[in-house]
Protein backbone atom coordinates (compact mmCIF):
# COMPACT_ATOMS: atom_id res chain seq x y z
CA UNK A 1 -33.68 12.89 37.33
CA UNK A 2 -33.71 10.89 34.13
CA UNK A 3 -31.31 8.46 35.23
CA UNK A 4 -32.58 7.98 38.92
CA UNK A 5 -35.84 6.52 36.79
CA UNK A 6 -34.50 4.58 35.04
CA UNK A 7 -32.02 3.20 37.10
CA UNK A 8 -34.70 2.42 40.13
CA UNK A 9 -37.72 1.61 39.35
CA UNK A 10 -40.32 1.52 41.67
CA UNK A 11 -43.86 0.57 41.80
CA UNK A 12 -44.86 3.84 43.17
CA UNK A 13 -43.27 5.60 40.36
CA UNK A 14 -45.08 3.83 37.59
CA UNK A 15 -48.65 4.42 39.86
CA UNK A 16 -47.40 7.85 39.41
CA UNK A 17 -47.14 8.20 36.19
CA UNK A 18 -50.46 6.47 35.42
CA UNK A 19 -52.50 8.32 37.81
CA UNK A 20 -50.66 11.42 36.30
CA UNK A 21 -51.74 10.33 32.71
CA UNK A 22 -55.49 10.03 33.69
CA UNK A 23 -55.05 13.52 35.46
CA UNK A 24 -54.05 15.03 31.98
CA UNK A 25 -56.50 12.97 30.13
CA UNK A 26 -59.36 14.80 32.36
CA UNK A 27 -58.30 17.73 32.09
CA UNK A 28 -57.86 17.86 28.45
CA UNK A 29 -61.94 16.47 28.50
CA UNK A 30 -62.87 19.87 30.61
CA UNK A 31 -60.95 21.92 27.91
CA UNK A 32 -62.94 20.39 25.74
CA UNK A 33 -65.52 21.05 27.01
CA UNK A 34 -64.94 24.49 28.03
CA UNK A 35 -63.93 25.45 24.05
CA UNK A 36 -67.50 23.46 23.21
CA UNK A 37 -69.16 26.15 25.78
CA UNK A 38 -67.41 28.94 24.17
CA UNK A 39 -68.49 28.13 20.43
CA UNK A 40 -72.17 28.30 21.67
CA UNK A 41 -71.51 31.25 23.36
CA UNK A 42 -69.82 33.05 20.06
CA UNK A 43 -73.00 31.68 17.88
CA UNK A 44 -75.83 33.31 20.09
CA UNK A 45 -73.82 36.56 20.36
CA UNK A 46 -73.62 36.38 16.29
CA UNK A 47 -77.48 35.65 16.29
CA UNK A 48 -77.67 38.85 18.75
CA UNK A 49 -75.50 41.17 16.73
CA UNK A 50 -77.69 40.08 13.60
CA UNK A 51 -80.87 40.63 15.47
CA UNK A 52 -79.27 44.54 16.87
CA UNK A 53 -78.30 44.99 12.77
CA UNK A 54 -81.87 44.40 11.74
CA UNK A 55 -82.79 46.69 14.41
CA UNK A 56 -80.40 49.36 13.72
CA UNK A 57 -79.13 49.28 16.78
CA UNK A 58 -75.30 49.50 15.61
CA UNK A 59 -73.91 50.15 19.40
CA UNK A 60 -75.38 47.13 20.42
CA UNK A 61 -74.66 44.75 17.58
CA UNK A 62 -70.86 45.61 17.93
CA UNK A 63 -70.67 44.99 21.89
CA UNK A 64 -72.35 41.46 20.77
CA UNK A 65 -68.90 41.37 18.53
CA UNK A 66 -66.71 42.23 20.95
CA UNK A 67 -68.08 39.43 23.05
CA UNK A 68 -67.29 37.59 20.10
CA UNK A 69 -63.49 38.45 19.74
CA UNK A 70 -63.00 37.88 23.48
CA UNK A 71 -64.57 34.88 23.44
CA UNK A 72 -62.23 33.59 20.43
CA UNK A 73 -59.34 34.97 22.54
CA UNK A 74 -60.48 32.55 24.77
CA UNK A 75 -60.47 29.60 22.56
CA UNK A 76 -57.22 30.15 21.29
CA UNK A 77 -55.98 30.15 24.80
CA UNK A 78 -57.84 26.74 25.74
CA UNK A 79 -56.48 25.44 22.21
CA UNK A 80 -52.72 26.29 23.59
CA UNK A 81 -53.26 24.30 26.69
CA UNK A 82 -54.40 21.03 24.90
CA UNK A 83 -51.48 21.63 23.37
CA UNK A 84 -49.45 21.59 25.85
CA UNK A 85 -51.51 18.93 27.62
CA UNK A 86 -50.78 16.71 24.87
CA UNK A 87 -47.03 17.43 24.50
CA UNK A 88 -47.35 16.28 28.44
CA UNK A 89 -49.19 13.30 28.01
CA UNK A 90 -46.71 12.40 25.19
CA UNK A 91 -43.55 12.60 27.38
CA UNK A 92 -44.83 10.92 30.11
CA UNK A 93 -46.11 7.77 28.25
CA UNK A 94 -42.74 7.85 26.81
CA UNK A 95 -41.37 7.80 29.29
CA UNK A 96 -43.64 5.42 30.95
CA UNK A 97 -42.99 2.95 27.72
CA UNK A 98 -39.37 3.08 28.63
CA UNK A 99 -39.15 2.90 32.26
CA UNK A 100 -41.33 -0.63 31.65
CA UNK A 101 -38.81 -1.62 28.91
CA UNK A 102 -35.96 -1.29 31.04
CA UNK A 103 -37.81 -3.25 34.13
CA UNK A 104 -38.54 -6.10 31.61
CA UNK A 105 -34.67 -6.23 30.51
CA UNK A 106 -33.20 -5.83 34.20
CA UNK A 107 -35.99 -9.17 34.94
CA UNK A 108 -34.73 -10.85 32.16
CA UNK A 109 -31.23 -10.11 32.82
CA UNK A 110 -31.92 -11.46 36.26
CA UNK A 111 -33.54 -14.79 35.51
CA UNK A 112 -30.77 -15.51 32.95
CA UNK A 113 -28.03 -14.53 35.70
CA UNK A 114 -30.26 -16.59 38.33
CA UNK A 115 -30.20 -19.77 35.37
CA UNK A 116 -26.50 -19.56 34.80
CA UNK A 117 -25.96 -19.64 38.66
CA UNK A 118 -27.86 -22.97 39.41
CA UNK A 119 -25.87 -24.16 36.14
CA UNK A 120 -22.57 -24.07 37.01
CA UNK A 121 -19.65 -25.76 35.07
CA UNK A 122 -18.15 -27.94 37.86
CA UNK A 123 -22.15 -29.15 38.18
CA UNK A 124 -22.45 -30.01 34.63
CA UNK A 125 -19.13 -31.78 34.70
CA UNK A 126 -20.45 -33.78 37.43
CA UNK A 127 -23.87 -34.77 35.97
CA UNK A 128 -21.52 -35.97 32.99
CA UNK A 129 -19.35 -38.02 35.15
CA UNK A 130 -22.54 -39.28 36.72
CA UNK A 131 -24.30 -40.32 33.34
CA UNK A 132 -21.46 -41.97 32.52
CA UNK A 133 -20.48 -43.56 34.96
CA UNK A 134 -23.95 -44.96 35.20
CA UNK A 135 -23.98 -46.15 31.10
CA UNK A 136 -20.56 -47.99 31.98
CA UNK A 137 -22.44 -49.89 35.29
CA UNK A 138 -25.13 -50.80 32.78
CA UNK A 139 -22.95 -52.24 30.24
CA UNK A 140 -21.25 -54.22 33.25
CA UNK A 141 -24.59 -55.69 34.15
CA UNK A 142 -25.59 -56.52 30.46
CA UNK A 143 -22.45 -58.00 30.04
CA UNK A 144 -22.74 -60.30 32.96
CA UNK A 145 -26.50 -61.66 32.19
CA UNK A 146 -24.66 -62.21 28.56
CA UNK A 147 -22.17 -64.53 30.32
CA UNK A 148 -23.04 -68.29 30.21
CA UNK A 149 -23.79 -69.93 33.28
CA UNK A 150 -24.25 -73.93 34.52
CA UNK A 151 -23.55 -76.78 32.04
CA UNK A 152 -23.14 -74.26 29.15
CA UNK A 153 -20.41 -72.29 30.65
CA UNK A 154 -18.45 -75.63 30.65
CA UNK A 155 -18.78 -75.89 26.96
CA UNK A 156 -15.59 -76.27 24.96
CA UNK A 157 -15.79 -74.14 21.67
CA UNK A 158 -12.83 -75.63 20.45
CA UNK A 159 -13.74 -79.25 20.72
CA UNK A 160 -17.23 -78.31 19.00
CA UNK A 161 -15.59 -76.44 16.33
CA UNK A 162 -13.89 -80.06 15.73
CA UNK A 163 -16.76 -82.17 15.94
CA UNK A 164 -18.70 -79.50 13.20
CA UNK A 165 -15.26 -80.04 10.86
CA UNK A 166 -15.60 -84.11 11.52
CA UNK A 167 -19.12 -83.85 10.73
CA UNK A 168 -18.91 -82.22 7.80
CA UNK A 169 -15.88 -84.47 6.34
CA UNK A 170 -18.51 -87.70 7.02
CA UNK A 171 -21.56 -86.23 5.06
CA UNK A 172 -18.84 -84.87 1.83
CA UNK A 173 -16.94 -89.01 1.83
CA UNK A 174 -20.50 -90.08 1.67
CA UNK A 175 -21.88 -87.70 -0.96
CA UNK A 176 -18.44 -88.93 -2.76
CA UNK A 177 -19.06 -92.98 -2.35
CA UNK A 178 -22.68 -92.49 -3.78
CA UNK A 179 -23.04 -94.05 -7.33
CA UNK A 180 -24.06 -91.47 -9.88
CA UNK A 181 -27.91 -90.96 -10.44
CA UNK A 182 -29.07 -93.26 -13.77
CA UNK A 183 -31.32 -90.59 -16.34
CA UNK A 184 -34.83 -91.93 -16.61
CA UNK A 185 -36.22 -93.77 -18.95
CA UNK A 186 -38.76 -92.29 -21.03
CA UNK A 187 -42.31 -93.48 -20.36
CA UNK A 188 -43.26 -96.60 -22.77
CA UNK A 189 -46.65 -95.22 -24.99
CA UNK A 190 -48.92 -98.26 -23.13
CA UNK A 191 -47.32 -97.18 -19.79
CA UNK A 192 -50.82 -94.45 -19.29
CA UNK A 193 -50.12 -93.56 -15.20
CA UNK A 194 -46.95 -92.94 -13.68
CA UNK A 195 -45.22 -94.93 -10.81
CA UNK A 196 -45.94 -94.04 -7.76
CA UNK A 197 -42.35 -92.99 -5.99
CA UNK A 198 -41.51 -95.35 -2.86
CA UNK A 199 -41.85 -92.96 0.31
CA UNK A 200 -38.49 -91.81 1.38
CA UNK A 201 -37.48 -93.13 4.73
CA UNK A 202 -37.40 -90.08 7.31
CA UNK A 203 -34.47 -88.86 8.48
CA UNK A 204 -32.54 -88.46 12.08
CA UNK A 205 -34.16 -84.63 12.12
CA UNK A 206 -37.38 -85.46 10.63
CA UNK A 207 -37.71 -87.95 13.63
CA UNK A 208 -36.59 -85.83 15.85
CA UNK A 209 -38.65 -83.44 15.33
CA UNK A 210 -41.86 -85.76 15.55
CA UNK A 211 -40.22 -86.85 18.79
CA UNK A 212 -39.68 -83.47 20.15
CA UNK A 213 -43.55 -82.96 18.93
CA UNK A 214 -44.66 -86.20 20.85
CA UNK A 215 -43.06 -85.38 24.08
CA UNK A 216 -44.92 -81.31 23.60
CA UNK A 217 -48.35 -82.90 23.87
């Protein structure tokens, strides 16, 4: 029986056991109640029997004490029910708590099985081949915006690599065929302001650069 719960669950089953569980938890209230009416019931026949002593009425007082016992007898009895009312309620919360335990696991088990199924290997292996093949397209494209195009692509980087090395050789043969710099004289005492230095004449960049400005505005 154990193992046909747990291994089928069923919504019925677990309305079952809950409706079950506030059966038990009712009628553990009414014993409860009915040991609550009993107690009165054992105090007014002690009150009587007390009365029937004062009286000297000994018959009477000890029927009031028999009342008593039986009604003890009774309480016991109600206090072996909740007992087993309670051992009850324990097992089937138990086994309540693990029916739900195993329904969570078999649903988690599920969606994991259900995950593994929509991620299959030959599907990852073709959402790599994808990605890549889509990085290597990219590169293509980048690669062919880097290319030079028009009058540049006509460009010959060996024959500018030459005229850089030419270049360079004219500016070092005329650093070399400039006289050496004379040291300056040091100013007279009556000399009181200096000379004002003659205004270099601008160069090719420096007027190319106010030409480029000219032509801007």
């Amino acid at each position: 029986m154990l193992k046909r719960l747990l291994t089928k669950p069923k919504k019925k089953k677990a309305a079952s056991a809950l409706s079950t569980l506030d059966r038990l938890h009712e009628m553990l209230e009414t014993l409860e109640k009915k040991e609550h009416v009993l107690q009165k019931k054992i105090s007014v026949e002690v009150e009587k029997a007390k009365d029937y002593t004062k009286m000297k009425n000994k018959k009477a007082a000890i029927q009031c004490l028999k009342k008593k016992k039986l009604y003890e007898a009774q309480i016991e009895q109600l206090g072996n029910f909740q007992l087993r009312v309670h051992d009850q309620m324990i097992v089937l919360e138990g086994a309540k708590a693990t029916t739900d335990t195993i329904d969570a696991l078999r649903t988690g088990s599920s969606a994991v099985k259900s995950i593994q199924q929509s991620l299959s290997v030959d599907d990852i292996e073709k959402t790599m081949e994808q990605a890549n093949e889509h990085s290597e397209n990219m590169r293509l494209i980048q690669d062919a915006l880097a290319t030079p195009v028009g009058a540049a692509a006509d460009f010959d980087e060996d024959e500018l690599e030459a005229e850089l090395e030419e270049l360079e050789g004219e500016e070092l043969e005329e650093e070399l065929l400039q006289p050496p710099s004379a040291v300056p004289a040091a100013p007279s005492p009556n000399q009181s302001q200096p000379k004002r230095e003659t205004p270099r004449p601008a160069s090719n960049v420096d007027e190319l650069a106010a030409l480029q400005a000219e032509m801007a505005l």
